[in-house]
Protein backbone atom coordinates (compact mmCIF):
# COMPACT_ATOMS: atom_id res chain seq x y z
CA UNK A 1 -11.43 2.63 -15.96
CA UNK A 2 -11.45 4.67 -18.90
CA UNK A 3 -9.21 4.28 -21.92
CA UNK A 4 -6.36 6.66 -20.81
CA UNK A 5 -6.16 9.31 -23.57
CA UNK A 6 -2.17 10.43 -23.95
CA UNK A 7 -2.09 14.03 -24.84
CA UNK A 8 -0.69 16.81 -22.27
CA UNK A 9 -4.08 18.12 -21.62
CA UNK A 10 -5.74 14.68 -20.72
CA UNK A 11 -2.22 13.90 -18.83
CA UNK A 12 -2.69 16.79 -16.35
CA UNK A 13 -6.43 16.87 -15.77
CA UNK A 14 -5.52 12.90 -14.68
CA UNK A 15 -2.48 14.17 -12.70
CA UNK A 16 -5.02 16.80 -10.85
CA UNK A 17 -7.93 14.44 -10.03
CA UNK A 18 -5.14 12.02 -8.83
CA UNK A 19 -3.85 14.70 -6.36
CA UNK A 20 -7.12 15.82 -5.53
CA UNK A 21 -8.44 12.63 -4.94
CA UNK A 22 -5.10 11.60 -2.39
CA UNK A 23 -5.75 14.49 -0.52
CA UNK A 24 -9.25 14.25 0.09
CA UNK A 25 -8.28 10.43 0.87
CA UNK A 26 -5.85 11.44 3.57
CA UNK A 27 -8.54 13.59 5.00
CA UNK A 28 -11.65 11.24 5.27
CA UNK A 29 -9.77 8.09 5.82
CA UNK A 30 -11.98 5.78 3.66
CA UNK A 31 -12.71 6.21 -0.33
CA UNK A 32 -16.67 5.46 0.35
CA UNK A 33 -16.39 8.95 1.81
CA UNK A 34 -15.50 10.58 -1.37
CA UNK A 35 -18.40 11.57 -3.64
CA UNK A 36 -17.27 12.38 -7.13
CA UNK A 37 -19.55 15.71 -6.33
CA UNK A 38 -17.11 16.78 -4.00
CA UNK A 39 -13.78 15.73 -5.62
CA UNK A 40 -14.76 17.99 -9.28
CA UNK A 41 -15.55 20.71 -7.07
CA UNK A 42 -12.67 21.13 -4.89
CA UNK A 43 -9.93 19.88 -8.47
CA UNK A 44 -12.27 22.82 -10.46
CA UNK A 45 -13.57 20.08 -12.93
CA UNK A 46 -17.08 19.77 -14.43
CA UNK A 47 -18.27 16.15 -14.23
CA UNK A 48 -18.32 15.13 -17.67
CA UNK A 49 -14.19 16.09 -17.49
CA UNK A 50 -13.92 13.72 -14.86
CA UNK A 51 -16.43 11.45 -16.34
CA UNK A 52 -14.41 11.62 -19.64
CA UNK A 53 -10.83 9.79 -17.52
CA UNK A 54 -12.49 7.75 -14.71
CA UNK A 55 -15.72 5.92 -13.91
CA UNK A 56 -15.74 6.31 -10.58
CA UNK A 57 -13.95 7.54 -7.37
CA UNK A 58 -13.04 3.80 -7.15
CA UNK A 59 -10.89 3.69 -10.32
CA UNK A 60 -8.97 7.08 -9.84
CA UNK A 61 -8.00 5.08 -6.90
CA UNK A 62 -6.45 2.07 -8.69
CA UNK A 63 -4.79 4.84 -11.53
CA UNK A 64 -3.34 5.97 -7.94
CA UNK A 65 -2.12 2.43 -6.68
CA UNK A 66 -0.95 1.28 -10.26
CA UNK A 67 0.82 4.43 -10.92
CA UNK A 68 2.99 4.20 -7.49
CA UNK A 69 3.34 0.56 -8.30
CA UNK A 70 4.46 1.65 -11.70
CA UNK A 71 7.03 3.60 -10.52
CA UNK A 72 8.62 1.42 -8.65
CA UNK A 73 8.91 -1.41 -11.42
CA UNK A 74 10.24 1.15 -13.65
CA UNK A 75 12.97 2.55 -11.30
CA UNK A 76 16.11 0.41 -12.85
CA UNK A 77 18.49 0.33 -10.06
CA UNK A 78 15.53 -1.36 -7.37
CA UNK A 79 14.23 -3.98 -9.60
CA UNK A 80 18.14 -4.76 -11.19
CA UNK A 81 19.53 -5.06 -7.99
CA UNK A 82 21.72 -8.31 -7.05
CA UNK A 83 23.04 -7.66 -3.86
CA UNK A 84 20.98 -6.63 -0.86
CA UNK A 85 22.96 -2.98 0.06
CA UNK A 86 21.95 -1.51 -3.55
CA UNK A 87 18.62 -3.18 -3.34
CA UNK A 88 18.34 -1.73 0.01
CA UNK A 89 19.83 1.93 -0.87
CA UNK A 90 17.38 1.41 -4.06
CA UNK A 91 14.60 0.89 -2.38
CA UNK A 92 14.92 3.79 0.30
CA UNK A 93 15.55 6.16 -2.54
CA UNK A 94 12.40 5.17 -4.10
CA UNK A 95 10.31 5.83 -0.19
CA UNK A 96 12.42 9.13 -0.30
CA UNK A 97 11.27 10.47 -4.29
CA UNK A 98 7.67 9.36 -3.30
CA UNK A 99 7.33 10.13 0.57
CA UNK A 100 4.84 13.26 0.08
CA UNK A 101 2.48 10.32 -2.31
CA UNK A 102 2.71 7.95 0.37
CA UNK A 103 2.43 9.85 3.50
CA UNK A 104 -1.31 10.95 2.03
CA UNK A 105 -2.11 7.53 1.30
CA UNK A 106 -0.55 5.61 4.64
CA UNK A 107 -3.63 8.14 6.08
CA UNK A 108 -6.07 6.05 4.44
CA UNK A 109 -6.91 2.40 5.47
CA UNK A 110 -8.39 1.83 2.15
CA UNK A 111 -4.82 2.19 0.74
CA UNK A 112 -2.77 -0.12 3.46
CA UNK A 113 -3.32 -2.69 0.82
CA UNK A 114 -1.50 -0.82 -1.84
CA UNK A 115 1.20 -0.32 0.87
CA UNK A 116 1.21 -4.07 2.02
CA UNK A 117 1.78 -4.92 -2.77
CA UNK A 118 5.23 -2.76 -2.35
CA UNK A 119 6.02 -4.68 1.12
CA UNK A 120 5.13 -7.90 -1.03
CA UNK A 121 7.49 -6.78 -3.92
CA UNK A 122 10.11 -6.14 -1.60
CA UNK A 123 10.43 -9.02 0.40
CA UNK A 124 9.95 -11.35 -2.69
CA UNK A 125 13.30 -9.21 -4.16
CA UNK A 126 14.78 -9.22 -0.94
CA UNK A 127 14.36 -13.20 -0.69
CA UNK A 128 15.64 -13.83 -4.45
CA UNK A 129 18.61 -12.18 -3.54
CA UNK A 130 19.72 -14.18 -1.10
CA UNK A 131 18.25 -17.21 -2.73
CA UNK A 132 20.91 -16.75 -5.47
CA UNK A 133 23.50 -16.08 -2.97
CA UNK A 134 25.93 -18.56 -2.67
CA UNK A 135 27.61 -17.44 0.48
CA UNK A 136 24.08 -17.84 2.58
CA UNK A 137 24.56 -21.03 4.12
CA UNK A 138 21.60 -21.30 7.18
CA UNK A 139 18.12 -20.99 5.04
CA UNK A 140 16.19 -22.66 7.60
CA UNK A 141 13.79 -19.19 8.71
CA UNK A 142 15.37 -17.07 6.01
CA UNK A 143 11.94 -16.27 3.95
CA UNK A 144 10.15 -15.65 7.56
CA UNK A 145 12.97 -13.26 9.14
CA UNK A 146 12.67 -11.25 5.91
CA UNK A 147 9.43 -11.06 6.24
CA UNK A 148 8.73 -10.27 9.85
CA UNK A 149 11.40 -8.02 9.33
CA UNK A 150 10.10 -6.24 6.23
CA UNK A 151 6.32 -6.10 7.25
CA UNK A 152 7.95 -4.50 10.87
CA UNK A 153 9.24 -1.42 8.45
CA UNK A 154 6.02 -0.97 7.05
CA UNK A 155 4.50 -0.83 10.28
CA UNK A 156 6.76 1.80 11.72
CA UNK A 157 6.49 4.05 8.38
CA UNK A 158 2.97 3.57 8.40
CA UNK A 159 2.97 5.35 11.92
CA UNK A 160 5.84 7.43 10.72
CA UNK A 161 3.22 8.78 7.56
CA UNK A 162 0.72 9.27 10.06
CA UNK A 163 2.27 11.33 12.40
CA UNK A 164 2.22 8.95 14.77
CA UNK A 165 6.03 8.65 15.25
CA UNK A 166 9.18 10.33 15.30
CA UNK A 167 11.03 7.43 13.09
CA UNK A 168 12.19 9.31 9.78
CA UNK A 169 12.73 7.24 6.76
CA UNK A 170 16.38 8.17 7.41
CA UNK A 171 16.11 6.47 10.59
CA UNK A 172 14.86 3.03 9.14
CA UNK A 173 17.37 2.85 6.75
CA UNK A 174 20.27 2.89 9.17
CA UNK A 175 18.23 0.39 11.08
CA UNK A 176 17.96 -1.45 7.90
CA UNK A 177 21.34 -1.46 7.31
CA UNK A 178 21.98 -2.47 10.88
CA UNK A 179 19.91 -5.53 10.36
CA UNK A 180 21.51 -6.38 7.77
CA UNK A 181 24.32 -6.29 9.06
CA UNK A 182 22.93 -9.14 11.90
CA UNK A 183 21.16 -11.10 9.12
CA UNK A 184 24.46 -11.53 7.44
CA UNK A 185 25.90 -12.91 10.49
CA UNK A 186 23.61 -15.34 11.47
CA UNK A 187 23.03 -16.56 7.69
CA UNK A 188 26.02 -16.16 5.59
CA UNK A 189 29.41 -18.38 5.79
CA UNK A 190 32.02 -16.15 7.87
């Protein structure tokens, strides 16, 4: 990838091949489908402008990834969260602010990868909580229920992105927070 320049100009011709290039992801399902031909023509770029931020249709994809990815290291409240309700309201919030980003790129299978990183992230925060949690006394399946649990919610926003269901992210949070509410049972001290 090209040395990212930092003035507004460079900053919003980055921001518009970005956009460009999620929506023509979301259309042809796979980024070997994407010429860079196409993507200056529909953004209303010359290819030495694009040329000039990315190599390749391949690396405005990874700006893409990185930049969600970005986001949600530098959103305060999810990655400073002790307790599992604000990492959980966190980490909804986050879905909510970037829903429109993520239902173009759940459309791709190119980008379930990118998806599966944040489901990573999540569980491994998920799991330190409770690790540091005093009051969770049964341990025994703990890092596999979050897990099965949390790769279950990708799964059903994945379909949710795609049209393919009528679960809202509204919906999985109160299931969240109604398994939660069962995890705690079955793994903390009453």
């Amino acid at each position: 990838m090209k040395a990212k320049n930092v003035n507004r100009s460079s900053i919003k011709t980055r921001a518009l091949i970005k956009s460009t290039f999620a929506e023509m992801l979301s259309e042809k399902k796979e980024i070997n489908k994407i010429s860079v031909t196409e993507l200056v023509k529909r953004a209303d770029i010359n290819r030495g402008t694009f040329y000039s931020h990315y190599d390749d249709v391949y690396s405005v994809a990874e700006d893409y990834e990185n930049e969600l990815i970005d986001k949600f290291f530098d959103d305060a409240l999810l990655i400073g969260s002790h307790d599992i309700d604000s990492f959980t309201d966190s980490f909804f919030d986050y879905i909510k602010k970037n829903d429109e980003n993520y239902k173009l790129l759940c459309n791709s299978n190119d980008f379930l990868f990118a998806a599966k990183k944040l489901v990573t992230i999540a569980s491994n925060k998920f799991l330190e909580i409770c690790c540091k949690d005093k009051n969770v006394v049964n341990r025994e399946y703990i890092e596999l229920e979050i897990n099965v649990f949390i790769d279950g919610l990708l799964c059903e926003y994945v379909k949710y992105c795609r049209g393919l269901s009528a679960t809202t992210p509204d919906k999985l949070y109160d299931y969240t927070k109604f398994w939660i509410s069962n995890f705690r049972a079955r793994v903390y001290e009453q």
